[in-house]
C-alpha atoms as a PDB file:
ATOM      1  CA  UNK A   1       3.684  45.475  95.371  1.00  0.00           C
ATOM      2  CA  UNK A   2      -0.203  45.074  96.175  1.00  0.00           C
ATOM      3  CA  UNK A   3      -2.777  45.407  93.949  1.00  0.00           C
ATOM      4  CA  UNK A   4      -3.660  49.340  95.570  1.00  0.00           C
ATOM      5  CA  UNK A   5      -0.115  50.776  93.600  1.00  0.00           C
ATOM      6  CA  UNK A   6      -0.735  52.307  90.291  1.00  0.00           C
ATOM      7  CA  UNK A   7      -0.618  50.531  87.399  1.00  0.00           C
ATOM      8  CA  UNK A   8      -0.143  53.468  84.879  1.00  0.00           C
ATOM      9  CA  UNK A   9       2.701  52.681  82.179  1.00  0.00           C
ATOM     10  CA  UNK A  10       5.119  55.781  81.312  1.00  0.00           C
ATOM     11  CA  UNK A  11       7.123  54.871  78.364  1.00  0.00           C
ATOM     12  CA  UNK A  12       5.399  51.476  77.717  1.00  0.00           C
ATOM     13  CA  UNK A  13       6.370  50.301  81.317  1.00  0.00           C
ATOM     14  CA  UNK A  14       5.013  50.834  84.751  1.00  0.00           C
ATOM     15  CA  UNK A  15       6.740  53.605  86.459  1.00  0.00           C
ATOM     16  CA  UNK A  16       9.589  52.747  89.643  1.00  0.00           C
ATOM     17  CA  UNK A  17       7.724  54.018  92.693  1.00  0.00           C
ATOM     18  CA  UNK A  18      10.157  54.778  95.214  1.00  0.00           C
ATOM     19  CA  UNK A  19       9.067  56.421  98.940  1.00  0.00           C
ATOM     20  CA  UNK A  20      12.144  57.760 101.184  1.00  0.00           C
ATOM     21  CA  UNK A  21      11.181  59.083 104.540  1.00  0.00           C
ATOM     22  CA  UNK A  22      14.312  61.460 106.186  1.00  0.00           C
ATOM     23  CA  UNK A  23      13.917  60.583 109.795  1.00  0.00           C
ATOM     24  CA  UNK A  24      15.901  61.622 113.060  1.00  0.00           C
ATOM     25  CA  UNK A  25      14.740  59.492 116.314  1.00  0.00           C
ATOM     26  CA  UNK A  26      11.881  58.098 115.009  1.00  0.00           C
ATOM     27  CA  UNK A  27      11.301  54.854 116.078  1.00  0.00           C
ATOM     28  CA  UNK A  28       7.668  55.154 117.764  1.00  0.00           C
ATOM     29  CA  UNK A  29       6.367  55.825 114.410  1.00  0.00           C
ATOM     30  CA  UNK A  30       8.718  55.138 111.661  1.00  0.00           C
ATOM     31  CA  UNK A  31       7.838  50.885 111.242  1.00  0.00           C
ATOM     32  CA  UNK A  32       3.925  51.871 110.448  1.00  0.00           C
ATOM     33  CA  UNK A  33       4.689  54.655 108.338  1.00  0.00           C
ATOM     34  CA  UNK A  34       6.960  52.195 106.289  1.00  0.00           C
ATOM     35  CA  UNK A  35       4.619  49.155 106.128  1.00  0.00           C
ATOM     36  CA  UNK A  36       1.670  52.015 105.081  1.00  0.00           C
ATOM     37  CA  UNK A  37       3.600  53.186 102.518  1.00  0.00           C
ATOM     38  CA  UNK A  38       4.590  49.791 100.806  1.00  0.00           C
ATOM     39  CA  UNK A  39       1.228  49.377 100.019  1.00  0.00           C
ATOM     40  CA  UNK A  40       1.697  51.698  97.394  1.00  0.00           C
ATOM     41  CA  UNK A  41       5.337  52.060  95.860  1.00  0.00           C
ATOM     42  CA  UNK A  42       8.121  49.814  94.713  1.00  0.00           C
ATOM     43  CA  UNK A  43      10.742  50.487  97.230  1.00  0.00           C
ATOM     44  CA  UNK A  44      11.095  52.373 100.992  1.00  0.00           C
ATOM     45  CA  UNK A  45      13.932  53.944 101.795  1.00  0.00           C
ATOM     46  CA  UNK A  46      14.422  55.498 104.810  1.00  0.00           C
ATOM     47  CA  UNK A  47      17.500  58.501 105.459  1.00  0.00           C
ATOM     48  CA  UNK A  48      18.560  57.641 108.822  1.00  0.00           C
ATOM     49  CA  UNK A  49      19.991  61.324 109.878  1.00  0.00           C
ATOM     50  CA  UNK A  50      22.231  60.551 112.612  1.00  0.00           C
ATOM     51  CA  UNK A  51      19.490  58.945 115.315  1.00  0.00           C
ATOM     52  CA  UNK A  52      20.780  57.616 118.653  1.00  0.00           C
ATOM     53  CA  UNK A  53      17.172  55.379 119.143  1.00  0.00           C
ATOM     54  CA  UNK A  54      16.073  52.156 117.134  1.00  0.00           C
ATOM     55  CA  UNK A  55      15.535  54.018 114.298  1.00  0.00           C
ATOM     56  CA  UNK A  56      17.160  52.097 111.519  1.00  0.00           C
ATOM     57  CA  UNK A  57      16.980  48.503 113.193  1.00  0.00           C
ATOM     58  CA  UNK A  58      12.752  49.543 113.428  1.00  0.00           C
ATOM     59  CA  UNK A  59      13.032  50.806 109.405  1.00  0.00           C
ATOM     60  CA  UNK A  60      15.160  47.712 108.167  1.00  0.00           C
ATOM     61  CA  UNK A  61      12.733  45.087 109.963  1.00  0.00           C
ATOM     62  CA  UNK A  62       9.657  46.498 108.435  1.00  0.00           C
ATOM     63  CA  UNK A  63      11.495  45.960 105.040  1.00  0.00           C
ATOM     64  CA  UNK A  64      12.647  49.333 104.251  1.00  0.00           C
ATOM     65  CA  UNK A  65      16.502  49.950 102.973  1.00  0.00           C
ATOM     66  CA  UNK A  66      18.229  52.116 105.326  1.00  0.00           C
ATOM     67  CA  UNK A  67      20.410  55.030 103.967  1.00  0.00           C
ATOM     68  CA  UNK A  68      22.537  56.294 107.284  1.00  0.00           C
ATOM     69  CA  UNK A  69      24.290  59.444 108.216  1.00  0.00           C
ATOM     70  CA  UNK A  70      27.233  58.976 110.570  1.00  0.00           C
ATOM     71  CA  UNK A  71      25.722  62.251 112.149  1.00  0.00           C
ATOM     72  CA  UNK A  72      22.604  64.666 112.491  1.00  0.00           C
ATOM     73  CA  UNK A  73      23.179  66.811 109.080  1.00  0.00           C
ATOM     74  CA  UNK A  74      19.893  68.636 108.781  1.00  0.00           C
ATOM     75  CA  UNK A  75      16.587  67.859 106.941  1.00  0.00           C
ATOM     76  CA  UNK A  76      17.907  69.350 104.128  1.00  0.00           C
ATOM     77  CA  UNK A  77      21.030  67.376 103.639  1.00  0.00           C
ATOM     78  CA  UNK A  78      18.552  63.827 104.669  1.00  0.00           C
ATOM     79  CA  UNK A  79      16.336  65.311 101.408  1.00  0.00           C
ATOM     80  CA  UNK A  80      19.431  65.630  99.256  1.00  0.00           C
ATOM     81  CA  UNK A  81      20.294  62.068 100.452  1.00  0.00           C
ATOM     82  CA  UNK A  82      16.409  60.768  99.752  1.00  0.00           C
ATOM     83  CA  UNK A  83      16.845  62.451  96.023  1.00  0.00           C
ATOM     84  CA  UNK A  84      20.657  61.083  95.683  1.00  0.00           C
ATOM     85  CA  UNK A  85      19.368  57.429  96.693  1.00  0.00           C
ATOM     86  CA  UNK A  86      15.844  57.842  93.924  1.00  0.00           C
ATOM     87  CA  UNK A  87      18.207  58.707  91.466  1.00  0.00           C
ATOM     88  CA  UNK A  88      20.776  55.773  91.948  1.00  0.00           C
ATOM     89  CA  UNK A  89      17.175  53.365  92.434  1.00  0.00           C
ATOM     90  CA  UNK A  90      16.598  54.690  88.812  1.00  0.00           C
ATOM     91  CA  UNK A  91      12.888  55.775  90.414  1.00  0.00           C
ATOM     92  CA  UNK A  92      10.624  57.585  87.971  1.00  0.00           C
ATOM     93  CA  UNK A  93       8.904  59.082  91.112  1.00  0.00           C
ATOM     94  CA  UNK A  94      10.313  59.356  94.315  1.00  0.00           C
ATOM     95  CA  UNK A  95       7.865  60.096  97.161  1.00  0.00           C
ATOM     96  CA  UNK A  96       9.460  62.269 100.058  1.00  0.00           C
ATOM     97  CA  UNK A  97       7.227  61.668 103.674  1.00  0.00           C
ATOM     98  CA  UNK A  98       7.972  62.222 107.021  1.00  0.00           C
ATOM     99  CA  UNK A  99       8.422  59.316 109.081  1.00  0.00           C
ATOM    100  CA  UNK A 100       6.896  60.552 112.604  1.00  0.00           C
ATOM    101  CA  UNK A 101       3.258  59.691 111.463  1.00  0.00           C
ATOM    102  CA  UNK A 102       1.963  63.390 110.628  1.00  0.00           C
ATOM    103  CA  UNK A 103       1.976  62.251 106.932  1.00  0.00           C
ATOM    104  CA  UNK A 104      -0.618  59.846 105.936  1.00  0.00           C
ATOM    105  CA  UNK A 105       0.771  57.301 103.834  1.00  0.00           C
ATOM    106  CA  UNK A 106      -2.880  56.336 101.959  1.00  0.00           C
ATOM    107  CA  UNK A 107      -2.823  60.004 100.017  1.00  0.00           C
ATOM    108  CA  UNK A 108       0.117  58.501  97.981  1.00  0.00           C
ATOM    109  CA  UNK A 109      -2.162  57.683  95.106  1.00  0.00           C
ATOM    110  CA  UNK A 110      -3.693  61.364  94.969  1.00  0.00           C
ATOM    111  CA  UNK A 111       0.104  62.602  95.401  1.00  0.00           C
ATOM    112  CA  UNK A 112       1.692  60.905  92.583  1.00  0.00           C
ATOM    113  CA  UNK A 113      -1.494  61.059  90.061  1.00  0.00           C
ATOM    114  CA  UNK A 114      -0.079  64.224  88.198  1.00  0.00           C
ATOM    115  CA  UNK A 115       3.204  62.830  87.871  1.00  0.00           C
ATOM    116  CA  UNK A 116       1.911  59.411  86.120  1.00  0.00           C
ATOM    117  CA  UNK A 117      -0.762  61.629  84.000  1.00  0.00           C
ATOM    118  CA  UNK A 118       2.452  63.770  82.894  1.00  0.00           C
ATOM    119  CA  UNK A 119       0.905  67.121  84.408  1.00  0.00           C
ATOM    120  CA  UNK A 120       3.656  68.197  86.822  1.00  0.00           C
ATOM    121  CA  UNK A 121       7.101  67.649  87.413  1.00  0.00           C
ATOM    122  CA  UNK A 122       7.183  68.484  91.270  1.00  0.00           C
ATOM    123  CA  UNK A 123       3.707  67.374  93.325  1.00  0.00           C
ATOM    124  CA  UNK A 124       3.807  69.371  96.303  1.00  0.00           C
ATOM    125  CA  UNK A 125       0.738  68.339  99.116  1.00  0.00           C
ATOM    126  CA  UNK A 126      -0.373  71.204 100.691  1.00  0.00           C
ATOM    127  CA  UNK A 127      -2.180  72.225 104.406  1.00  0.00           C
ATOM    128  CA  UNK A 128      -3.836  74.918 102.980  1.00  0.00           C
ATOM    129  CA  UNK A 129      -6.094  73.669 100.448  1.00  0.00           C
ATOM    130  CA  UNK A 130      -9.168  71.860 100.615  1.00  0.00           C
ATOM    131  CA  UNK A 131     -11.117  70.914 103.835  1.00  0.00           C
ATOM    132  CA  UNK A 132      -8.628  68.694 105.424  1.00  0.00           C
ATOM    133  CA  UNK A 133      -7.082  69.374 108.503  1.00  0.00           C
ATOM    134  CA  UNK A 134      -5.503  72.962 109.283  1.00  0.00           C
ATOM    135  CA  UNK A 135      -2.169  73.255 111.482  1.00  0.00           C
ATOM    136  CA  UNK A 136      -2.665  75.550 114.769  1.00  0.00           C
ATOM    137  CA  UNK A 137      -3.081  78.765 114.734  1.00  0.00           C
ATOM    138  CA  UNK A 138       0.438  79.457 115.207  1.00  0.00           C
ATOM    139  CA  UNK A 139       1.879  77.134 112.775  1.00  0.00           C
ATOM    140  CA  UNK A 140      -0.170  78.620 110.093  1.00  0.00           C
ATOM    141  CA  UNK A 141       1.143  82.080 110.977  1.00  0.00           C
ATOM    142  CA  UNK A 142       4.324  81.118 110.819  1.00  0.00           C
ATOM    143  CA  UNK A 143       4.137  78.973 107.388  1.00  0.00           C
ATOM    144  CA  UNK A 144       2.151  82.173 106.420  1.00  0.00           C
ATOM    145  CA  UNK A 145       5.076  84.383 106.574  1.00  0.00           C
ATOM    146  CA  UNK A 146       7.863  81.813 105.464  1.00  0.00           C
ATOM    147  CA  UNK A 147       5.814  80.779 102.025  1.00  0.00           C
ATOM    148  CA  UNK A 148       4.413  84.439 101.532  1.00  0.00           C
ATOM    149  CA  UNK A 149       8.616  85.291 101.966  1.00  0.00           C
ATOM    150  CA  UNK A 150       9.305  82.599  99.537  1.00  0.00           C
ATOM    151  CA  UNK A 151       7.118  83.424  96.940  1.00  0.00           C
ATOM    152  CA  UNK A 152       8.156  86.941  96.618  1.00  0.00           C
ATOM    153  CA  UNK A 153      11.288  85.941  96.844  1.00  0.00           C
ATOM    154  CA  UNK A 154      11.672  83.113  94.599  1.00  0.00           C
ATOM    155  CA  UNK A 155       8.573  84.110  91.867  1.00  0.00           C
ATOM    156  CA  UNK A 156       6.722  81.010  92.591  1.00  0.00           C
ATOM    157  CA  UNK A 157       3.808  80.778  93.823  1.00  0.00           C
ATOM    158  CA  UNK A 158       2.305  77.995  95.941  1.00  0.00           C
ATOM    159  CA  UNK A 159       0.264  77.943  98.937  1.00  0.00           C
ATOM    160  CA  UNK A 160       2.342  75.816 100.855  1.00  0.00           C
ATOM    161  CA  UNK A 161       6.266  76.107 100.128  1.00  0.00           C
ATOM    162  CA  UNK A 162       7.359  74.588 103.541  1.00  0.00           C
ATOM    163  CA  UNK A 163       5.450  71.158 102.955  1.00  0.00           C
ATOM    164  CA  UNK A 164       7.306  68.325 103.466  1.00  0.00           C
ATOM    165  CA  UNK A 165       5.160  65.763 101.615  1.00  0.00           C
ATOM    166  CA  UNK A 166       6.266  65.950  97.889  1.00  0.00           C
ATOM    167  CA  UNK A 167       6.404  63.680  95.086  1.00  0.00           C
ATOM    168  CA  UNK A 168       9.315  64.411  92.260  1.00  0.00           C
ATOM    169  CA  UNK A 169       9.667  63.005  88.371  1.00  0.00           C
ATOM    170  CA  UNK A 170      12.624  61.885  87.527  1.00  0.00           C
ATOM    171  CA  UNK A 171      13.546  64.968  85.479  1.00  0.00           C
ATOM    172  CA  UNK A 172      13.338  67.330  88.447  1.00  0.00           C
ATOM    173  CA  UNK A 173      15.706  64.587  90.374  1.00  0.00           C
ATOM    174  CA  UNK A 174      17.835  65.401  87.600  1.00  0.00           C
ATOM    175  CA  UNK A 175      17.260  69.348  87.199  1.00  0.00           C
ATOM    176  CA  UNK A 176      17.641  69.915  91.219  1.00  0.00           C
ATOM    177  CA  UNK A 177      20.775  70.958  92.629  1.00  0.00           C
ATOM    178  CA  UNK A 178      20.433  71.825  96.336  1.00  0.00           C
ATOM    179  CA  UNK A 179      22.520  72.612  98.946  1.00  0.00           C
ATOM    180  CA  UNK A 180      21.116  73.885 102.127  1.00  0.00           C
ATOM    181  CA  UNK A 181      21.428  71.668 104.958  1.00  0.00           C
ATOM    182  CA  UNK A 182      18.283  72.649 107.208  1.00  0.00           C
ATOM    183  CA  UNK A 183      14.793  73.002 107.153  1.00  0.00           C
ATOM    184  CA  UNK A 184      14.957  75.814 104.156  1.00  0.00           C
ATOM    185  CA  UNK A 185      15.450  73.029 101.864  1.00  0.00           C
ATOM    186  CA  UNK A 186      11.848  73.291 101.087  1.00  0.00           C
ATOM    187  CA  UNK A 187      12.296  76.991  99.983  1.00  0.00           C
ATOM    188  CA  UNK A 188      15.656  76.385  98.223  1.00  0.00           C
ATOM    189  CA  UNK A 189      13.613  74.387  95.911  1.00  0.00           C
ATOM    190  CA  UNK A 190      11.359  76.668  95.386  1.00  0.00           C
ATOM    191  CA  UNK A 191      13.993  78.479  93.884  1.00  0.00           C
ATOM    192  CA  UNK A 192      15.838  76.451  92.124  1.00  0.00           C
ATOM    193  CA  UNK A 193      12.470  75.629  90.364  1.00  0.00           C
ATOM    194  CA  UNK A 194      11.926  78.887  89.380  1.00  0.00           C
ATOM    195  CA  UNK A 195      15.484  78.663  88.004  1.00  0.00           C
ATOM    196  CA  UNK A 196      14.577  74.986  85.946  1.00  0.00           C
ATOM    197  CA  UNK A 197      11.289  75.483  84.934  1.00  0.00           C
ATOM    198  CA  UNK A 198      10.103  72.588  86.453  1.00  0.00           C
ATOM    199  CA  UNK A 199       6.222  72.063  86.667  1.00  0.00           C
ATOM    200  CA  UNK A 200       4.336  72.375  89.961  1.00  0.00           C
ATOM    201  CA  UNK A 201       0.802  71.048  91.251  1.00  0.00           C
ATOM    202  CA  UNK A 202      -0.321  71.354  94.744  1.00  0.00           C
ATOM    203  CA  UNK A 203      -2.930  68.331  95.574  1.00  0.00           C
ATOM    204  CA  UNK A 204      -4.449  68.972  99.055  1.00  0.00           C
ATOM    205  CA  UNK A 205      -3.330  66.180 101.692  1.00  0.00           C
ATOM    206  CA  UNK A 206      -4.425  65.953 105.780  1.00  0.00           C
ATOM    207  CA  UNK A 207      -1.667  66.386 108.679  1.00  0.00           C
ATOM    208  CA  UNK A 208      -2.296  64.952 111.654  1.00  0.00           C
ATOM    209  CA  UNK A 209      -0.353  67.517 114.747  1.00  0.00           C
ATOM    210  CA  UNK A 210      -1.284  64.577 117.385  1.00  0.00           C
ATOM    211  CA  UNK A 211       2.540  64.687 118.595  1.00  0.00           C
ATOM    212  CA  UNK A 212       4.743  67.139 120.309  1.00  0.00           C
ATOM    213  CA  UNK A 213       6.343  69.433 118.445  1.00  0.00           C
ATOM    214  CA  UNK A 214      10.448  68.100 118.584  1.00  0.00           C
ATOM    215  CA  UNK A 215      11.551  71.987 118.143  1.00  0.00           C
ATOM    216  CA  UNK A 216      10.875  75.337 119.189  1.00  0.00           C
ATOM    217  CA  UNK A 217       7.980  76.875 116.667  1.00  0.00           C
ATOM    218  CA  UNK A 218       9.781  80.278 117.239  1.00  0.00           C
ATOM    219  CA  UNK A 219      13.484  79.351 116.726  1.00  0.00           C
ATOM    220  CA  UNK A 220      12.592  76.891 114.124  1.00  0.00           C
ATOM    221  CA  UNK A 221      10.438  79.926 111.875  1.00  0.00           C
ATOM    222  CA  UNK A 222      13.030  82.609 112.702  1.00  0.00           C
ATOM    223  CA  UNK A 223      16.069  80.221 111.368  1.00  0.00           C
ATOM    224  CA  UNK A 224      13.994  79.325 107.669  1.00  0.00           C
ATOM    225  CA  UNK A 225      13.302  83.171 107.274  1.00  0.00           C
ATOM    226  CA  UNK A 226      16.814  84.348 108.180  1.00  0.00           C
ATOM    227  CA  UNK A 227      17.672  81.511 104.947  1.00  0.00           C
ATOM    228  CA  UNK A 228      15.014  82.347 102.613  1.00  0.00           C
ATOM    229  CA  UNK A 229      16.578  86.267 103.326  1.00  0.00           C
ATOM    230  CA  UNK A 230      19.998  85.068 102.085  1.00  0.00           C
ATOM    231  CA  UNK A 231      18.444  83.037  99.180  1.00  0.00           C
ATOM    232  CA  UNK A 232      16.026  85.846  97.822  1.00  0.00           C
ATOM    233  CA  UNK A 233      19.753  88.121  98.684  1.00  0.00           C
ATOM    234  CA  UNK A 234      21.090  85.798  96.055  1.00  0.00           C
ATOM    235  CA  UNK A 235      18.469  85.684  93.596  1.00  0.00           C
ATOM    236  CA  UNK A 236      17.072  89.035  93.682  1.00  0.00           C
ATOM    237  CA  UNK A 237      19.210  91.849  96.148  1.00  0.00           C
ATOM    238  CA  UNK A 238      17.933  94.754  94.468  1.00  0.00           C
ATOM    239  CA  UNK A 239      14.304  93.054  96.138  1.00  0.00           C
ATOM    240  CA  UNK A 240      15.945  92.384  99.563  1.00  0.00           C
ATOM    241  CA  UNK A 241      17.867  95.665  99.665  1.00  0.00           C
ATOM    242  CA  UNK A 242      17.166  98.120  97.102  1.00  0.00           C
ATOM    243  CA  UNK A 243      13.407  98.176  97.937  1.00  0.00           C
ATOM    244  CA  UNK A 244      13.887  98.866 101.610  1.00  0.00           C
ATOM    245  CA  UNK A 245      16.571 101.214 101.217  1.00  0.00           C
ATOM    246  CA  UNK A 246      14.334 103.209  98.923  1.00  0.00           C
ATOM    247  CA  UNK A 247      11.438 103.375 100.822  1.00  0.00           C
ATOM    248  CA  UNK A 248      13.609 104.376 104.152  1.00  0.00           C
ATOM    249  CA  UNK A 249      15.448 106.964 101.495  1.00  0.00           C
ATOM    250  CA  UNK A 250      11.725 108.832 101.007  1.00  0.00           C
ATOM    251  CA  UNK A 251      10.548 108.455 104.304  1.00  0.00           C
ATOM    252  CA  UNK A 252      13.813 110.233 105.346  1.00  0.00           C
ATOM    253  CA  UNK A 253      13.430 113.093 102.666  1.00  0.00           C
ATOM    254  CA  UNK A 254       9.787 113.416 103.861  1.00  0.00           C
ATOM    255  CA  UNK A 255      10.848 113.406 107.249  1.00  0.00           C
ATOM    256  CA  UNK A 256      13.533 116.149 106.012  1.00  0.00           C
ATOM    257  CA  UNK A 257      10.881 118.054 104.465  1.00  0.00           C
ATOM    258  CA  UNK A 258       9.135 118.554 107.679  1.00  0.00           C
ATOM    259  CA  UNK A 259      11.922 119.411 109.409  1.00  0.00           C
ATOM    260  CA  UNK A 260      12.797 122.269 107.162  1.00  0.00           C
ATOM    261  CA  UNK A 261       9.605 123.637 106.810  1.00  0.00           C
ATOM    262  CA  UNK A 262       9.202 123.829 110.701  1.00  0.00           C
ATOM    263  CA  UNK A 263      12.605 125.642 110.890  1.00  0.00           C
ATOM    264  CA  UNK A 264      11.099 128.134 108.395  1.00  0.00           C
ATOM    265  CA  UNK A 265       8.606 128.851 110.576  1.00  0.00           C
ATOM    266  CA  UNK A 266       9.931 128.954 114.138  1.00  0.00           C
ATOM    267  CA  UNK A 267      13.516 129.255 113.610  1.00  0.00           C
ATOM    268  CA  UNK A 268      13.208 126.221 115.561  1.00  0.00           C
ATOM    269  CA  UNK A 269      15.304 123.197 114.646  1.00  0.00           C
ATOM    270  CA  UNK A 270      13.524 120.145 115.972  1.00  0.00           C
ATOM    271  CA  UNK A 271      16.939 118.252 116.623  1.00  0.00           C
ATOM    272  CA  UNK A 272      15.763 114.587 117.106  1.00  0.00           C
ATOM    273  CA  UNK A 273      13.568 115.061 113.436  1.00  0.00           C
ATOM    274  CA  UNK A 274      16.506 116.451 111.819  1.00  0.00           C
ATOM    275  CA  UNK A 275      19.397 113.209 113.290  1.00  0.00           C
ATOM    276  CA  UNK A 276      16.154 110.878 112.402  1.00  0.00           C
ATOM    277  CA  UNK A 277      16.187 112.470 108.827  1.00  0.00           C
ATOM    278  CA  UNK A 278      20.368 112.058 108.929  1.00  0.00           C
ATOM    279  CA  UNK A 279      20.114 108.414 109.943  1.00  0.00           C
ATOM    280  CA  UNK A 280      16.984 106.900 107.355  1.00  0.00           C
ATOM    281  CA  UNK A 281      18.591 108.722 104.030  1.00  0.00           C
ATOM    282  CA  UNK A 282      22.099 107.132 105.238  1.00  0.00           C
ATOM    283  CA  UNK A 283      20.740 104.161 105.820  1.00  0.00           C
ATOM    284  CA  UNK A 284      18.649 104.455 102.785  1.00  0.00           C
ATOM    285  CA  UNK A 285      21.353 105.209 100.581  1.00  0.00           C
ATOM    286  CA  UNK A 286      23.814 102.220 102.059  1.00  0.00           C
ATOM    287  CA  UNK A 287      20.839  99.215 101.459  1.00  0.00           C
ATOM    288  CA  UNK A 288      20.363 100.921  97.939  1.00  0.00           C
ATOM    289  CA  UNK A 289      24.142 100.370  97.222  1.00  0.00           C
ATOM    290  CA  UNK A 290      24.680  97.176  98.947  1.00  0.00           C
ATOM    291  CA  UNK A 291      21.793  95.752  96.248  1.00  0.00           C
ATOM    292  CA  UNK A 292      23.851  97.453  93.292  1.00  0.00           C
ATOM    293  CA  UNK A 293      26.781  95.847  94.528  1.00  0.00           C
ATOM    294  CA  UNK A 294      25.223  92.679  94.770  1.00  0.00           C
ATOM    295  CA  UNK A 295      23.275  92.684  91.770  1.00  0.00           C
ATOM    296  CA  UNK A 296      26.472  93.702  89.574  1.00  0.00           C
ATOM    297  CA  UNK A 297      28.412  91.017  91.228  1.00  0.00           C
ATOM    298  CA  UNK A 298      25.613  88.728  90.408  1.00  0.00           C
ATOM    299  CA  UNK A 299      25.680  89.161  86.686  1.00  0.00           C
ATOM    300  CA  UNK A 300      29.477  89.861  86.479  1.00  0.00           C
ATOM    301  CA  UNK A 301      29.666  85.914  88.157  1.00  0.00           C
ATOM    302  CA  UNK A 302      27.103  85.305  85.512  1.00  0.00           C
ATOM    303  CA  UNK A 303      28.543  86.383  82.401  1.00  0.00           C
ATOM    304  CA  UNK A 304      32.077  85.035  83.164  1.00  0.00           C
ATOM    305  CA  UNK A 305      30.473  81.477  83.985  1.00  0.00           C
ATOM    306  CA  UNK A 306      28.838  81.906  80.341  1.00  0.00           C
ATOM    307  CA  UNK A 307      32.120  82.651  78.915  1.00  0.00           C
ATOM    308  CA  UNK A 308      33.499  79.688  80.755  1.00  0.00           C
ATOM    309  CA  UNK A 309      30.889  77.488  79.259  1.00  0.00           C
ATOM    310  CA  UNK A 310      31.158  79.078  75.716  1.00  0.00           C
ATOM    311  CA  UNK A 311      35.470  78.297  75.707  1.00  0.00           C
ATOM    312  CA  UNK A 312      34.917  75.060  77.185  1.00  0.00           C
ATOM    313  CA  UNK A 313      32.277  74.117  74.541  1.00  0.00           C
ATOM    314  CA  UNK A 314      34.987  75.482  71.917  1.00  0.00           C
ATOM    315  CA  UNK A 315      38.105  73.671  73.017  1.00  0.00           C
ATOM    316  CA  UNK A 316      35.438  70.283  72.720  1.00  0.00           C
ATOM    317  CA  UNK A 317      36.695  68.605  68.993  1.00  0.00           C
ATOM    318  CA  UNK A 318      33.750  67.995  67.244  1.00  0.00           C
ATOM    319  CA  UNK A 319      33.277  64.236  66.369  1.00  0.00           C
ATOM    320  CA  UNK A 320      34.692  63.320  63.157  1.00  0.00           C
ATOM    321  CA  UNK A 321      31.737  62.128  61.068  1.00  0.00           C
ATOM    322  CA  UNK A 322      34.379  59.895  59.423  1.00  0.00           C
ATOM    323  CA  UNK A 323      35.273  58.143  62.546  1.00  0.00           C
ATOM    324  CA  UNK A 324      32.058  56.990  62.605  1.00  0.00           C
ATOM    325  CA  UNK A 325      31.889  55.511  58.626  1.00  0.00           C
ATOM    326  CA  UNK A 326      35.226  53.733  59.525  1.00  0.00           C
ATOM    327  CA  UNK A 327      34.006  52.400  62.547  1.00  0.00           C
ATOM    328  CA  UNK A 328      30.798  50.824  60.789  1.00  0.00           C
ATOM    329  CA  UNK A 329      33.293  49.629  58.194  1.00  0.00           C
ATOM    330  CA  UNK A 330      35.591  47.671  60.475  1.00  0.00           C
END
């Protein structure tokens, strides 16, 4: 490791620096990203995700270990696989990049500084702040809505949730437990942090857009929303559905309102008003008891998974303090 890595020591050692980069047909860019990145961690490993081009033979000759999926899983399973492999490494920081060159490989140092100063457990390098930069206009409407979604959603709060270039402690290796298999990953673990308590710093970082985008903008936004809609239905229903279906409830018993009062007047029944009045306090009413529904599942499944825990922890024996005494004896 050259003389630009850190040299910090956490726990009267220097910290394991390890940098996986999930990849899927990336072998125009994927060899510098990996010789960049040496410069300043212990380890590469790359997540192969199923590519049909030189991808791996490209990662293993510029001295990166190759971690390969028989098939294309998903970004989200190749992060799961990156955080699987820094936790078998025994990294104390595992630096997740992407390997088609938008990430630049030099910000490591700024990346990883809260994690060796003991500020953060999750270092998350955001587009949005400071003067580096910006995505096009379109990509920044998109991440717009999709970390504005996940914020409500998830009660965290960062400026960037769908960021890609991320540094994690060992402790939030340990305290993560993902399972989406596509690009939502990022929001997932926005989640599940909210859940853990993990720490979380933003750093700002540059992003070079120099390539083609590889998928549709449109499809790719529409597919993370529709799962950060089923995570936040998880987390928080009465937010996905009881807030809608009250607020189409009232504008259907305003709408109502008008209708009646007209008919008082004229004798008139303004047909279409009164069958739009029908249709929002029906359909106000059903969103408002799907969320019930959900949210009373959601702590029922709670409290019988604490009752689990509480009769497994009583049918544990507790350890005989004289086992230990006879132990030391013999």
């Amino acid at each position: 490791m050259s003389e630009a890595k850190p040299s910090t020591d956490q726990h009267h050692r220097r910290p394991k620096i390890v940098a996986a980069i999930p990849c899927h047909n990336e072998e125009r860019c994927i060899g510098s990203v990996i010789i960049k990145a040496k410069k300043f961690v212990d380890q590469v490993v790359v997540i192969d995700d199923g590519s049909t081009d030189a991808t791996a033979e490209i990662a293993s000759g510029a001295g990166a270990a190759v971690c390969s999926h028989r098939e294309n899983r998903g970004y989200g399973a190749a992060i799961r696989s990156a955080m699987a492999e820094g936790t078998r490494l025994g990294a104390d920081i595992l630096v997740v990049l992407d390997g088609d060159g938008q990430h630049d490989p030099n910000e490591i140092p700024s990346l990883i500084k809260p994690l060796l100063e003991g500020e953060s457990d999750i270092v998350v390098g955001s587009r949005f702040i400071g003067d580096g930069q910006k995505p096009p206009f379109y990509r920044r409407l998109g991440q717009r809505i999709l970390t504005t979604t996940t914020n409500l959603g998830s009660g965290q709060r960062v400026s960037d949730s769908q960021s890609g270039f991320r540094a994690y402690s060992a402790k939030a290796l340990q305290d993560l437990h993902l399972a989406e298999s596509g690009m939502s990953i990022s929001s997932e673990i926005q989640f599940a942090v909210s859940r853990s308590g993990l720490r979380v710093t933003e750093v700002p970082i540059d992003v070079s857009y120099a390539g083609k985008a590889k998928r549709s903008p449109v499809g790719h936004g529409v597919n993370v929303l529709s799962r950060i809609l089923v995570l936040i239905s998880l987390k928080q229903p009465l937010l996905l559905f009881g807030v809608p279906g009250f607020s189409l409830l009232v504008g259907g018993l305003v709408l109502g309102a008008r209708v009646l009062s007209r008919y008082g007047e004229t004798r008139d029944l303004a047909v279409g008003n009164a069958l739009g009045t029908i249709l929002l306090c029906l359909t106000g009413l059903l969103a408002i008891f799907v969320g019930l529904m959900l949210q009373s599942m959601k702590e029922l499944m709670r409290g019988q998974a604490a009752q689990l825990a509480e009769e497994v922890k009583q049918h544990i024996p507790p350890k005989d303090a004289s086992d230990g005494e006879n132990a030391t004896q013999q």
